[in-house]
N, C-alpha and C. Protein backbone atom coordinates (compact mmCIF):
# COMPACT_ATOMS: atom_id res chain seq x y z
N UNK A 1 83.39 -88.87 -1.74
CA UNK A 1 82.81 -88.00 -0.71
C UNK A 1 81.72 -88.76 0.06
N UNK A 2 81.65 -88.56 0.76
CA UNK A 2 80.53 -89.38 2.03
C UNK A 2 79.26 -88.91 1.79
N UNK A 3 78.31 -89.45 2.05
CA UNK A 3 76.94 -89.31 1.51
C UNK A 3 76.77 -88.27 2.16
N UNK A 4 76.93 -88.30 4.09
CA UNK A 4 76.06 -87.27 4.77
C UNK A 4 76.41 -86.15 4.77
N UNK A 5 77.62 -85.85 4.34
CA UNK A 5 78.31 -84.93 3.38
C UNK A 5 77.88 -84.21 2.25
N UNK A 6 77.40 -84.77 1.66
CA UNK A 6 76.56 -84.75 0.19
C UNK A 6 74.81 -84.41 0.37
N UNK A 7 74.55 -85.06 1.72
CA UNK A 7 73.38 -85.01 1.99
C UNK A 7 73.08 -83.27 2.64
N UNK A 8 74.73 -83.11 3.61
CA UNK A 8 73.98 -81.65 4.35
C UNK A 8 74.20 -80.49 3.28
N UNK A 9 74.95 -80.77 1.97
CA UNK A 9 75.48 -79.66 1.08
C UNK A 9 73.65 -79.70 0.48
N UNK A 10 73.04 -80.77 0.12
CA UNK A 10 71.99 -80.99 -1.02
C UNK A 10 71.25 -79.70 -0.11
N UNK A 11 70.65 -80.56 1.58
CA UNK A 11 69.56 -79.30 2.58
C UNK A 11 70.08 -78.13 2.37
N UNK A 12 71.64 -77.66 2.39
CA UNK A 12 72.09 -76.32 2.36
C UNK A 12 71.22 -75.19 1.57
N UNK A 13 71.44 -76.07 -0.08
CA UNK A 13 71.22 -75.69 -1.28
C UNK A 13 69.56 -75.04 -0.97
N UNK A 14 69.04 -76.04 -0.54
CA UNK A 14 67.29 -76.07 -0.35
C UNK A 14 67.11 -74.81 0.46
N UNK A 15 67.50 -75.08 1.69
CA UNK A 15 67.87 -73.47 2.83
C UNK A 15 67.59 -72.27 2.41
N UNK A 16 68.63 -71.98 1.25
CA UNK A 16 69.39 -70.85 0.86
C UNK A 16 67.88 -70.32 -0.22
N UNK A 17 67.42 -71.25 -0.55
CA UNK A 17 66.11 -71.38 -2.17
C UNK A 17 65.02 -70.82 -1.16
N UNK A 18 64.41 -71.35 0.17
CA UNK A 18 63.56 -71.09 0.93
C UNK A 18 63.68 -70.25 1.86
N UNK A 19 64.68 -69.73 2.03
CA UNK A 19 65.13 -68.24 2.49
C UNK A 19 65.06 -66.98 1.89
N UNK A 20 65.71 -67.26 0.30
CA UNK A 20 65.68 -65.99 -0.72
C UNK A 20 63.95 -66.10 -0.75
N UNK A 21 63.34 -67.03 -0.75
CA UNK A 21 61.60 -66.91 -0.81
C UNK A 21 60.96 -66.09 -0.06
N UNK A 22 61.08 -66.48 1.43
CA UNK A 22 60.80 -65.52 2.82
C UNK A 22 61.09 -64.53 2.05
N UNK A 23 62.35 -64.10 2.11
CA UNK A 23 62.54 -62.72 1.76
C UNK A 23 61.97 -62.00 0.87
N UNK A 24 61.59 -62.52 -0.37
CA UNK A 24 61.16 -62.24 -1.21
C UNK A 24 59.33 -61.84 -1.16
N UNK A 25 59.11 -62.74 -0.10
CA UNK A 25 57.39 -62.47 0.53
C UNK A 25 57.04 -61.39 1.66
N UNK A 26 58.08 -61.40 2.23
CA UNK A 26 57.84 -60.29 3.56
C UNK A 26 58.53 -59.15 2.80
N UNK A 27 59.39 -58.78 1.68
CA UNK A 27 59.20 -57.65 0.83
C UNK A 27 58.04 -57.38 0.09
N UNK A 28 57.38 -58.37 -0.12
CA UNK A 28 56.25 -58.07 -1.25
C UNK A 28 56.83 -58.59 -2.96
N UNK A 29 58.09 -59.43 -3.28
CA UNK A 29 58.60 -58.72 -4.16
C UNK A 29 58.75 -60.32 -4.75
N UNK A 30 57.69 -61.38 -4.46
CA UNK A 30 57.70 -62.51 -5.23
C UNK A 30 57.35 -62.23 -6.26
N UNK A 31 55.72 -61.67 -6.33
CA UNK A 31 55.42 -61.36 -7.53
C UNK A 31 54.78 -61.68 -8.94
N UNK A 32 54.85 -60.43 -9.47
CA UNK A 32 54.69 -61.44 -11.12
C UNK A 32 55.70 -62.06 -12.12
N UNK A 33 56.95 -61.56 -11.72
CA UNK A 33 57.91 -61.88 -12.53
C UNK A 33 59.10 -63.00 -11.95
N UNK A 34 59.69 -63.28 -12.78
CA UNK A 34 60.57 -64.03 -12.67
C UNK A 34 62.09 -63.26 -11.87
N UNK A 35 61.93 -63.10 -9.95
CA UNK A 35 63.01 -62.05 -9.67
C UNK A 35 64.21 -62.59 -10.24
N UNK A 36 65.58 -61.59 -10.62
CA UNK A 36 66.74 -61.98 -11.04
C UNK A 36 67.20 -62.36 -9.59
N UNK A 37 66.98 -62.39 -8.65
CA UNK A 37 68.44 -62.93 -7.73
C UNK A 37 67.79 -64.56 -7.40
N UNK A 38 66.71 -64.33 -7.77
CA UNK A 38 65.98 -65.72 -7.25
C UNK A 38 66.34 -66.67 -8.74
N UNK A 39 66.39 -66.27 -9.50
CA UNK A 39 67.05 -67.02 -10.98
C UNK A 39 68.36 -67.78 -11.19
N UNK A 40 68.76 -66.38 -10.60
CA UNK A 40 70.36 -66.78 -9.93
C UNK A 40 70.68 -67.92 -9.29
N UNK A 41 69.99 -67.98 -8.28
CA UNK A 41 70.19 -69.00 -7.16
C UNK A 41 69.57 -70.00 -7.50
N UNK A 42 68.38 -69.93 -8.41
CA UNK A 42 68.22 -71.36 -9.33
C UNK A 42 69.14 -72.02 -9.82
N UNK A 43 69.81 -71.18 -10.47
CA UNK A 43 70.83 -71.47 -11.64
C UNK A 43 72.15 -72.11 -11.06
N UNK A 44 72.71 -71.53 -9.91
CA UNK A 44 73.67 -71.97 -9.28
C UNK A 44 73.12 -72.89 -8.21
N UNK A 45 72.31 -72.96 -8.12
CA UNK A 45 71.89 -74.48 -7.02
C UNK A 45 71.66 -75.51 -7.86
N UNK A 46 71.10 -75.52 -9.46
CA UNK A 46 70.84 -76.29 -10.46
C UNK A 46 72.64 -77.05 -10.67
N UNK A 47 73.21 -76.20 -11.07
CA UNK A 47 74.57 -76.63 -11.13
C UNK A 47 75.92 -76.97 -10.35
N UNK A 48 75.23 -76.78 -9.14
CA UNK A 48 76.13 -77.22 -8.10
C UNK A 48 75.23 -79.37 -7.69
N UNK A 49 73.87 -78.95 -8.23
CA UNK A 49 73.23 -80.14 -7.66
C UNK A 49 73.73 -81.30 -8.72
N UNK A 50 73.69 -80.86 -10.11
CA UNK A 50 74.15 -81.94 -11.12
C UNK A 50 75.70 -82.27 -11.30
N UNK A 51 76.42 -81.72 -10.53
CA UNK A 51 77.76 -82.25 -10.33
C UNK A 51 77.48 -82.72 -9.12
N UNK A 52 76.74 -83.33 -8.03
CA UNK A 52 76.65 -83.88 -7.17
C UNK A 52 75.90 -85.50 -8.03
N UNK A 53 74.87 -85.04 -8.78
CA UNK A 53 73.78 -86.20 -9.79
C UNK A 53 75.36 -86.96 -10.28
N UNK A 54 76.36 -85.95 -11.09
CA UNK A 54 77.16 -86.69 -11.99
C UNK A 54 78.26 -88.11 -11.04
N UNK A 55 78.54 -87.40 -9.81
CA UNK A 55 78.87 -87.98 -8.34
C UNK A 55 78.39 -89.41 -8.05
N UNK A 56 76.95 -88.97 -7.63
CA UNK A 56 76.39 -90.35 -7.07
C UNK A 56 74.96 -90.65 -7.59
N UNK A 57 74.48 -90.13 -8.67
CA UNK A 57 73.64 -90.84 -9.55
C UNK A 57 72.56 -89.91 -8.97
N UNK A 58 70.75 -89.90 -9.09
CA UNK A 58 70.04 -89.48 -8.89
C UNK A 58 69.93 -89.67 -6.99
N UNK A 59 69.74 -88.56 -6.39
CA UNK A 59 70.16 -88.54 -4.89
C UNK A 59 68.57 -89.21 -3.73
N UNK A 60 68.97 -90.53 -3.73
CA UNK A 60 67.62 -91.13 -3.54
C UNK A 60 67.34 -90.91 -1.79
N UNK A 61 66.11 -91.38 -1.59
CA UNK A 61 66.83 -91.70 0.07
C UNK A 61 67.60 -92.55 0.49
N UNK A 62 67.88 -94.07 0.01
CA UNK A 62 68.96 -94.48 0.27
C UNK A 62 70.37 -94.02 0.47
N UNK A 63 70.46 -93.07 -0.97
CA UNK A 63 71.90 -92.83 -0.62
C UNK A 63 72.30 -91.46 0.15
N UNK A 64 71.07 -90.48 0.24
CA UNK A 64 71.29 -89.82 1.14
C UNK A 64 70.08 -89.36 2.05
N UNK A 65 69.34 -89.48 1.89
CA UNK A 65 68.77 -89.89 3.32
C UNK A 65 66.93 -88.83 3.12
N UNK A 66 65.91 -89.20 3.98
CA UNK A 66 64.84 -88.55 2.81
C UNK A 66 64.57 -86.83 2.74
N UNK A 67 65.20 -86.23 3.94
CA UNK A 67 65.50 -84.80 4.00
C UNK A 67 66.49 -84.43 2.96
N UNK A 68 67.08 -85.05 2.66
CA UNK A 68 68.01 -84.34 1.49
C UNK A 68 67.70 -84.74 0.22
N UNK A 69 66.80 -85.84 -0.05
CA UNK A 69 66.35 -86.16 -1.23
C UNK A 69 65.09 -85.50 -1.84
N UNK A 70 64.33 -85.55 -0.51
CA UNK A 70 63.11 -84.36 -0.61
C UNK A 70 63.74 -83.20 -1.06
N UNK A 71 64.77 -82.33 -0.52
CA UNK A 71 65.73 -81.72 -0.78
C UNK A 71 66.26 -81.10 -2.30
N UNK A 72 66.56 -82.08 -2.80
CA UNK A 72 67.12 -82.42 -3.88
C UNK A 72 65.95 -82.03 -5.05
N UNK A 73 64.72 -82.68 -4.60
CA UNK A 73 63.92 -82.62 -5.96
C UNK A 73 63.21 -81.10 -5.67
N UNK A 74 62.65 -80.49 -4.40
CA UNK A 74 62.72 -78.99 -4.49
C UNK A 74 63.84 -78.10 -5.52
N UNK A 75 65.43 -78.49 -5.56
CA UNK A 75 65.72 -77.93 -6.29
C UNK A 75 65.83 -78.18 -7.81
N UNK A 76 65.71 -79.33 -7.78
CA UNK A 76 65.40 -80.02 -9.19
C UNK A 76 63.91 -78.99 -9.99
N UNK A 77 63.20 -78.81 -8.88
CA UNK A 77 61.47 -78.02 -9.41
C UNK A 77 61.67 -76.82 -9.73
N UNK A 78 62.60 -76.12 -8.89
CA UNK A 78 63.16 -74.55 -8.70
C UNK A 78 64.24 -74.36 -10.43
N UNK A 79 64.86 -75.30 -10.99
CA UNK A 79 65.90 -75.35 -12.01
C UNK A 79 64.83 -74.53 -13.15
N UNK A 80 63.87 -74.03 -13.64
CA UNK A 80 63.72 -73.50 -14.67
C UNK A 80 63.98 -73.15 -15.58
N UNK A 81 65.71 -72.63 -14.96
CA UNK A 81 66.20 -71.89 -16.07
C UNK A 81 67.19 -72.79 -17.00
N UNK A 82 67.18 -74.21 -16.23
CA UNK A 82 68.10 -75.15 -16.65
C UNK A 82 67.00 -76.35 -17.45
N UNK A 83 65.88 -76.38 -18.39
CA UNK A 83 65.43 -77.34 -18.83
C UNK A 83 66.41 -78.77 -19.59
N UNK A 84 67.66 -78.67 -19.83
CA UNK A 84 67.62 -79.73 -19.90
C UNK A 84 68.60 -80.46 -19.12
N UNK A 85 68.85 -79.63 -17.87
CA UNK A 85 68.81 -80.48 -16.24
C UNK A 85 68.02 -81.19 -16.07
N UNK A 86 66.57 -80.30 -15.82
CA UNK A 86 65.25 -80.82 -15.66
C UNK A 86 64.88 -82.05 -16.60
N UNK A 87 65.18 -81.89 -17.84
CA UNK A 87 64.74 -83.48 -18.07
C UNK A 87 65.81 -84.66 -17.93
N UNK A 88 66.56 -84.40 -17.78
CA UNK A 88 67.78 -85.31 -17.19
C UNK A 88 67.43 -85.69 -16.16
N UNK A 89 67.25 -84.82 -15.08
CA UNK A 89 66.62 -85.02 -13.71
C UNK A 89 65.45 -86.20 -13.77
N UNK A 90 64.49 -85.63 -14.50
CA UNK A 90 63.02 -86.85 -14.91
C UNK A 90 63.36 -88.16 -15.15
N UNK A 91 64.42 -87.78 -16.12
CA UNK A 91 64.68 -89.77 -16.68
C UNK A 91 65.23 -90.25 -15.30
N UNK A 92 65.71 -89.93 -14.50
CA UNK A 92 66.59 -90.32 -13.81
C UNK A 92 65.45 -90.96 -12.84
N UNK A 93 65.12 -89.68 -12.43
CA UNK A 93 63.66 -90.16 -11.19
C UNK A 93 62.98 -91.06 -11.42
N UNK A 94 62.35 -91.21 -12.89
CA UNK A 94 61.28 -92.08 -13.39
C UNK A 94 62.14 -93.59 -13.03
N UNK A 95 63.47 -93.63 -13.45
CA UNK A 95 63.76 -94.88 -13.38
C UNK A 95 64.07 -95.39 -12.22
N UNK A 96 63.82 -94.36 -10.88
CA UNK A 96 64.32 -94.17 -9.39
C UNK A 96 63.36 -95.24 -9.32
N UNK A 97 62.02 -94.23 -9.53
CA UNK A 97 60.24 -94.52 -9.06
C UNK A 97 60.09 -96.21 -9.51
N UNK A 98 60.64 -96.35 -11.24
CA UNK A 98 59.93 -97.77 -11.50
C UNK A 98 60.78 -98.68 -10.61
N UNK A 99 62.33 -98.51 -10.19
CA UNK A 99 62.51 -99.44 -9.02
C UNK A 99 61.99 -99.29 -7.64
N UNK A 100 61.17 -98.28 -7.68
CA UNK A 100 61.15 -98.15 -5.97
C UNK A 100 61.54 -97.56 -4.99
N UNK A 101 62.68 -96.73 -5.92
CA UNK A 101 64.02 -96.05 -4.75
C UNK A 101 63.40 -94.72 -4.65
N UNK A 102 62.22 -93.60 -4.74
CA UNK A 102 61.96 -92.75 -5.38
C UNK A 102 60.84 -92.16 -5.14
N UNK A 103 60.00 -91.00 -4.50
CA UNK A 103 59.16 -90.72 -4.20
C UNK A 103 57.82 -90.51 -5.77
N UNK A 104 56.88 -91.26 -6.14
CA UNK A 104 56.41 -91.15 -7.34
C UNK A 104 55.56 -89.83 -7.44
N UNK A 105 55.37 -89.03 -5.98
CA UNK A 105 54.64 -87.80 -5.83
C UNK A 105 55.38 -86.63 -6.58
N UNK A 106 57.40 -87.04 -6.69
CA UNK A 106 58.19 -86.36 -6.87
C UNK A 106 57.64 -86.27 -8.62
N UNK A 107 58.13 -87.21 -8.63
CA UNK A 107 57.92 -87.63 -10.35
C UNK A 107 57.09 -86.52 -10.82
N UNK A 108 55.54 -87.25 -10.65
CA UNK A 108 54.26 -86.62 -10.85
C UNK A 108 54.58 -85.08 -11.38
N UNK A 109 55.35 -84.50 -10.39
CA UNK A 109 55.02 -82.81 -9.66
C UNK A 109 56.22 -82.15 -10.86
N UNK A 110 57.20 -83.48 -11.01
CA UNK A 110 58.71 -83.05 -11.81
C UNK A 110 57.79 -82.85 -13.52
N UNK A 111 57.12 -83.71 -13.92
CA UNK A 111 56.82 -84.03 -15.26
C UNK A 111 55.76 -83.14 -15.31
N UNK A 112 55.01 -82.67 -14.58
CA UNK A 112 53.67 -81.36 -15.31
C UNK A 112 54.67 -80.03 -15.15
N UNK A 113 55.67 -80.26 -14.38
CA UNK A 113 56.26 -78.34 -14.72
C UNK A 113 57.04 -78.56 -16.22
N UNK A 114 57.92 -80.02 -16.05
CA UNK A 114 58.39 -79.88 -17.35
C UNK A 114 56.95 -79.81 -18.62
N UNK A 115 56.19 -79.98 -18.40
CA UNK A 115 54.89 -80.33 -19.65
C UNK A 115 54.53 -78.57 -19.76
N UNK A 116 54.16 -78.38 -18.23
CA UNK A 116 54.01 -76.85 -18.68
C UNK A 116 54.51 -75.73 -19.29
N UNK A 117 55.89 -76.10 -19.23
CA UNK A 117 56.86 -74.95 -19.44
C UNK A 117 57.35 -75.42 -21.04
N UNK A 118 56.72 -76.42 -21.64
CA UNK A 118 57.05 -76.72 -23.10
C UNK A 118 55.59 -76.45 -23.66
N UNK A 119 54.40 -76.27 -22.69
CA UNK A 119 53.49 -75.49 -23.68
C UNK A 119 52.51 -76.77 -23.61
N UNK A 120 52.81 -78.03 -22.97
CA UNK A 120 51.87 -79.43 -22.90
C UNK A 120 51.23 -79.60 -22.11
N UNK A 121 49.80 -80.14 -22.05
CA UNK A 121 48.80 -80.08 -20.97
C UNK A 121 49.72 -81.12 -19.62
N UNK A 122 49.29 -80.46 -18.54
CA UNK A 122 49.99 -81.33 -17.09
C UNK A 122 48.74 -83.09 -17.54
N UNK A 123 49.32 -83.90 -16.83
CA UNK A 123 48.74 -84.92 -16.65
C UNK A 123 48.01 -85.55 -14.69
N UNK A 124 48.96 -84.47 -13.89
CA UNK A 124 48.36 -84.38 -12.77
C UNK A 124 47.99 -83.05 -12.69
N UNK A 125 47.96 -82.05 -13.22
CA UNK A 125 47.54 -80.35 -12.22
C UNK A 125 48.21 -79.95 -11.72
N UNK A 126 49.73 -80.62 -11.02
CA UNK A 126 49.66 -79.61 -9.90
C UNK A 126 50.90 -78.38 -10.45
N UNK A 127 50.75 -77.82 -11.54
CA UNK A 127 51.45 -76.46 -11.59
C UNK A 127 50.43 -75.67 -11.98
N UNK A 128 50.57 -73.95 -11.36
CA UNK A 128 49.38 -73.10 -11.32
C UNK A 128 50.13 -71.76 -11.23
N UNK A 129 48.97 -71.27 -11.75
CA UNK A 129 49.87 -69.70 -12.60
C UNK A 129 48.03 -68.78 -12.48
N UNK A 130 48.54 -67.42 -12.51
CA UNK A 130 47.63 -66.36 -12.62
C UNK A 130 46.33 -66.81 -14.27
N UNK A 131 44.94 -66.66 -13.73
CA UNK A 131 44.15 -66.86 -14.88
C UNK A 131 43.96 -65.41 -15.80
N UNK A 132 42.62 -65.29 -16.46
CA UNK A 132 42.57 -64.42 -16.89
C UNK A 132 41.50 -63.56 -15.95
N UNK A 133 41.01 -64.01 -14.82
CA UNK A 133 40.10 -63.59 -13.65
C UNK A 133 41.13 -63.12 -13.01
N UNK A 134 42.09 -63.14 -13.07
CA UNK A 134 43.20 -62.68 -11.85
C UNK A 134 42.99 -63.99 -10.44
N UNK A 135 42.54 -64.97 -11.07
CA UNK A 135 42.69 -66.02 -9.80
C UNK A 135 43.83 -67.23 -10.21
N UNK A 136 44.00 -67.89 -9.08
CA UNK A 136 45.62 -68.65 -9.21
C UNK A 136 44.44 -70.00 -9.25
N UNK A 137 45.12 -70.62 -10.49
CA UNK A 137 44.63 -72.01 -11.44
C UNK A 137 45.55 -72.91 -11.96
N UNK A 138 45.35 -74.05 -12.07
CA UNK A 138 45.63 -75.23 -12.51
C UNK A 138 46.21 -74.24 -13.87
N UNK A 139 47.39 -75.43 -14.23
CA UNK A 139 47.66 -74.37 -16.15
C UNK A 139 47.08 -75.65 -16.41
N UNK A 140 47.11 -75.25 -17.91
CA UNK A 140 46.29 -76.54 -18.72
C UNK A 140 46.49 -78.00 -19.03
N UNK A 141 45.51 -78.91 -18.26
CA UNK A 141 45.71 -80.11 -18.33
C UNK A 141 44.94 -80.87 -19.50
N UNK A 142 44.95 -82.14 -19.38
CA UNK A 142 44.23 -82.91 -20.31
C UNK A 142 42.70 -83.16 -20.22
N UNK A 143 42.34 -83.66 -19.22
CA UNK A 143 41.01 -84.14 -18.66
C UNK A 143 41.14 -84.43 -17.27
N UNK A 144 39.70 -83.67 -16.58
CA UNK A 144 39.56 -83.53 -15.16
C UNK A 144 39.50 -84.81 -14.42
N UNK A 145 38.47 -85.29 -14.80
CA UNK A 145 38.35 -86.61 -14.24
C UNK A 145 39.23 -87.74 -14.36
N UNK A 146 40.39 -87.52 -15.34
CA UNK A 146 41.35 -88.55 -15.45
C UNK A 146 43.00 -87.81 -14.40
N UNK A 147 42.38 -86.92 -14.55
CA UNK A 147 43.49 -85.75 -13.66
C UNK A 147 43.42 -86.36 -12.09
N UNK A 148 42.02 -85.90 -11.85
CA UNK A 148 41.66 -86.56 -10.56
C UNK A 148 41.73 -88.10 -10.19
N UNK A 149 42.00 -88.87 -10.64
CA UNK A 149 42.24 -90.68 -10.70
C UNK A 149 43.26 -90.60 -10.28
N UNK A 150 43.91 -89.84 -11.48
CA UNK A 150 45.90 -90.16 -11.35
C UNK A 150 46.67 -89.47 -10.11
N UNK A 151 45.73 -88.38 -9.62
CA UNK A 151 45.82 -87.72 -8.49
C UNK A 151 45.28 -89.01 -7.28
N UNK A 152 44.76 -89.25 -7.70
CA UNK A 152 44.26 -90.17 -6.21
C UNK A 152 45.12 -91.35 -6.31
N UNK A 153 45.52 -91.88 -7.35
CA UNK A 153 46.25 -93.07 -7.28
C UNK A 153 47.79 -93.08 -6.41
N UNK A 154 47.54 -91.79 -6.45
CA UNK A 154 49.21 -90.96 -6.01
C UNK A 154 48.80 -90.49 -4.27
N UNK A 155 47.60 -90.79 -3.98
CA UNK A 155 47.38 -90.34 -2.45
C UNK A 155 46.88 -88.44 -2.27
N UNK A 156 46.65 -88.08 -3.72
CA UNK A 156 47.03 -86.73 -3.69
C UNK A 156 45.18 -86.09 -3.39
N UNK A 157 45.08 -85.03 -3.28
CA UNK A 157 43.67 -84.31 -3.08
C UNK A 157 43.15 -83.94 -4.81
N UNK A 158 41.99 -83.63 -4.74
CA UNK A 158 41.13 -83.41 -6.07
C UNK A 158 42.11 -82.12 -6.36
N UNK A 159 42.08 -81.92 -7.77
CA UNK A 159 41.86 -80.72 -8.07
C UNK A 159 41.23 -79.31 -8.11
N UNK A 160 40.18 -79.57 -7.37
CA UNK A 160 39.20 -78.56 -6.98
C UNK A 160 39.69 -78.28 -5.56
N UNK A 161 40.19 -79.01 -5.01
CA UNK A 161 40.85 -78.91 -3.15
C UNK A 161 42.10 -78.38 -3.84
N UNK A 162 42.72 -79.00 -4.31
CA UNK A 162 43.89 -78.00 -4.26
C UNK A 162 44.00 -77.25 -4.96
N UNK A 163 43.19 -76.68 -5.92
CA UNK A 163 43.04 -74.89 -6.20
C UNK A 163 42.23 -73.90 -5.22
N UNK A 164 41.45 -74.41 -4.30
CA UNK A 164 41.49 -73.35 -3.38
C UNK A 164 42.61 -73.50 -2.40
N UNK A 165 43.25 -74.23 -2.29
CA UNK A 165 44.64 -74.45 -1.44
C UNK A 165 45.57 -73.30 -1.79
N UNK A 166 45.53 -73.28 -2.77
CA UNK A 166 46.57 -72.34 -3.82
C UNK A 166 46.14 -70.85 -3.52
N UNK A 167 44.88 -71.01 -3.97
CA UNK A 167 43.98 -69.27 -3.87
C UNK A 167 44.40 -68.86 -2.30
N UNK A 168 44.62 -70.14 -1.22
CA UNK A 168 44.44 -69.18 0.28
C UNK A 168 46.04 -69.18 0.55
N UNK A 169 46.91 -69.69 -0.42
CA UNK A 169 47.99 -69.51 -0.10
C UNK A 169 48.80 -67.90 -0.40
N UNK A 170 48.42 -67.69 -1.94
CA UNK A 170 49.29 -66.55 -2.66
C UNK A 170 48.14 -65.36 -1.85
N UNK A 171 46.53 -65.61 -1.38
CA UNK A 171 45.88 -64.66 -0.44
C UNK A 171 46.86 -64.35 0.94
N UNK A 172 47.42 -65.56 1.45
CA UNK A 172 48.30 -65.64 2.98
C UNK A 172 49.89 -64.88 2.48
N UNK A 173 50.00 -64.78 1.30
CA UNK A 173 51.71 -64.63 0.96
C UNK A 173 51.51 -63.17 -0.02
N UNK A 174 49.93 -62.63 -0.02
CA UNK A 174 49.83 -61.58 -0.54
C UNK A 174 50.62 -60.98 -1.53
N UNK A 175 50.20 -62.28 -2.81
CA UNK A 175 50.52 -62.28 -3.92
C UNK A 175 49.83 -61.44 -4.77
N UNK A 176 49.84 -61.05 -5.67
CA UNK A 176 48.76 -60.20 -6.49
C UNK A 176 48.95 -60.72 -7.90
N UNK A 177 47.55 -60.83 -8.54
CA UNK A 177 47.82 -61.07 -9.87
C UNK A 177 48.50 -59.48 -11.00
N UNK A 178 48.99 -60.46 -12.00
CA UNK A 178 49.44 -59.42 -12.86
C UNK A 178 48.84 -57.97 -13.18
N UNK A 179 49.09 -56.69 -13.43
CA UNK A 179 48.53 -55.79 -13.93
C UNK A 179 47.99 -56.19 -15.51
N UNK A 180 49.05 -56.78 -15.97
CA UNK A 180 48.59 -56.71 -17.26
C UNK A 180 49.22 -58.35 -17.47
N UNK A 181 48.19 -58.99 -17.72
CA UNK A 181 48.50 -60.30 -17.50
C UNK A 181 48.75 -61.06 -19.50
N UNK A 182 48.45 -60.06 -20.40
CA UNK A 182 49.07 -60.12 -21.35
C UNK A 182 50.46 -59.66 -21.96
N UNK A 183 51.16 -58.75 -21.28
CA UNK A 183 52.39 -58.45 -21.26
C UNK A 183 52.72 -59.95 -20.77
N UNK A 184 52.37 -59.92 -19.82
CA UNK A 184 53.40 -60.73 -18.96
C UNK A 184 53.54 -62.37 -19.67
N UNK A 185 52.15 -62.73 -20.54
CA UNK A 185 52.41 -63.95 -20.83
C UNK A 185 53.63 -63.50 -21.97
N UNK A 186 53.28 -62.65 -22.65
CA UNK A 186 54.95 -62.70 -23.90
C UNK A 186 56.14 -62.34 -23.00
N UNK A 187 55.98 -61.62 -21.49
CA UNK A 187 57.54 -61.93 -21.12
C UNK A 187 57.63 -63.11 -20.58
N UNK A 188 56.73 -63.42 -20.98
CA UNK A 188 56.94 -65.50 -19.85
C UNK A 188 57.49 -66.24 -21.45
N UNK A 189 56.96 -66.48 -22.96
CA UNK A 189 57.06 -66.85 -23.36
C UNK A 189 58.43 -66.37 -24.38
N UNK A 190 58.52 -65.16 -23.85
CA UNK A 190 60.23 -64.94 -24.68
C UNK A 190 61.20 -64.92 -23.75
N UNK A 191 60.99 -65.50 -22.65
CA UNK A 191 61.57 -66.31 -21.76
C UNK A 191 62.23 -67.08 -22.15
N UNK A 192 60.89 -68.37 -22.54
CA UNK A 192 60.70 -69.72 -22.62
C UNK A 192 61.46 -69.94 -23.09
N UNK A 193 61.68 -69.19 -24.56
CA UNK A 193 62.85 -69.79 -25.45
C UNK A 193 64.03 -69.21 -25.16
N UNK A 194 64.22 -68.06 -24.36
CA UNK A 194 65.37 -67.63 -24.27
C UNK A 194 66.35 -68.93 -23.12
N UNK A 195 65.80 -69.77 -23.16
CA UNK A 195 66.26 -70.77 -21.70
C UNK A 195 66.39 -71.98 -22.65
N UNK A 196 65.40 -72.09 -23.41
CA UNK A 196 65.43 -73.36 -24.57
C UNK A 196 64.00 -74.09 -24.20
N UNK A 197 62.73 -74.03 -23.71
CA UNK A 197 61.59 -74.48 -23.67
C UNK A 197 61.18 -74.54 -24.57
N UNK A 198 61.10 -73.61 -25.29
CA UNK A 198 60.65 -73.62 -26.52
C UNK A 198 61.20 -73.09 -27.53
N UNK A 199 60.69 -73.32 -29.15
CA UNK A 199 61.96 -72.56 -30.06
C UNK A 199 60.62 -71.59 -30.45
């Protein structure tokens, strides 16, 4: 199959992910939970993307071009429900990044959701979830000041800039924190394992 072929199916996929979103914000109905149609379309964009991976290897910009590779790792971030896509996906990238072929911002952003969602401190920050203030925060990393290095080494903003980034975003997309933000962590964590994050 021809790359640019491969390339306009990858943007399609992305489209369809950032559309069900809109929709999901100008209803009000992003939310606290995990929506089922938006899971869905994880799930089937996850598996339509790794029979494309099995195709032509991790989808770099070389081989298809940097809109569809950018592309590509949006849905690679969106896969949740597929963790061990997601770390398939990682090895793949990491070995993109140490040749070069590979955005290392991608990496970075790929390896703290996988860290988060197994329960391990991020090593850059940038995944963020409801606190116990009802404000949108960093989930738990290792150390700030080493957070912030590895963030800068990467071209990226402090951690303190990009948690109010976050706060004026889910304020602009009139997000609301949880009612009961302890329910919700045991439906997040009998989730977790119901997907395989955790046992």
């Amino acid at each position: 199959m021809e790359f640019q072929i491969i390339a306009e199916k990858i943007i399609k996929l992305k489209d369809a992910d950032l559309e069900l979103r809109n929709q999901l914000i100008r209803s009000g109905n992003l939310g606290n939970r995990y929506n089922k149609e938006m899971a869905d379309l994880h799930n089937r964009n996850a598996k339509k993307l790794n029979k494309i991976i099995k195709l032509i290897g991790y989808p770099t910009k070389a081989k298809v071009g940097e809109q569809a590779s950018d592309a590509a790792w949006l849905i690679i971030q969106h896969s949740i429900g597929q963790p061990e896509f997601m770390r398939k996906c990682a090895y793949l990238l990491e070995q993109a990044v140490s040749e070069k072929r590979a955005n290392p911002k991608h990496l970075a952003f790929l390896k703290d959701r996988i860290a988060s969602y197994e329960g391990k401190p991020q090593i850059y920050g940038s995944s963020f979830d409801w606190d116990e203030q009802g404000e949108m925060s960093p989930k738990p990393y290792d150390d700030l000041t080493k957070v912030n290095q590895r963030r800068k080494s990467l071209g990226l903003n402090t951690i303190q800039e990009q948690t109010q980034i976050m706060r004026e975003q889910v304020k602009r997309e009139n997000q609301l924190p949880p009612e009961d933000l302890k329910k919700r962590k045991e439906e997040y964590d009998k989730w977790r394992k119901s997907v395989g994050w955790i046992k």
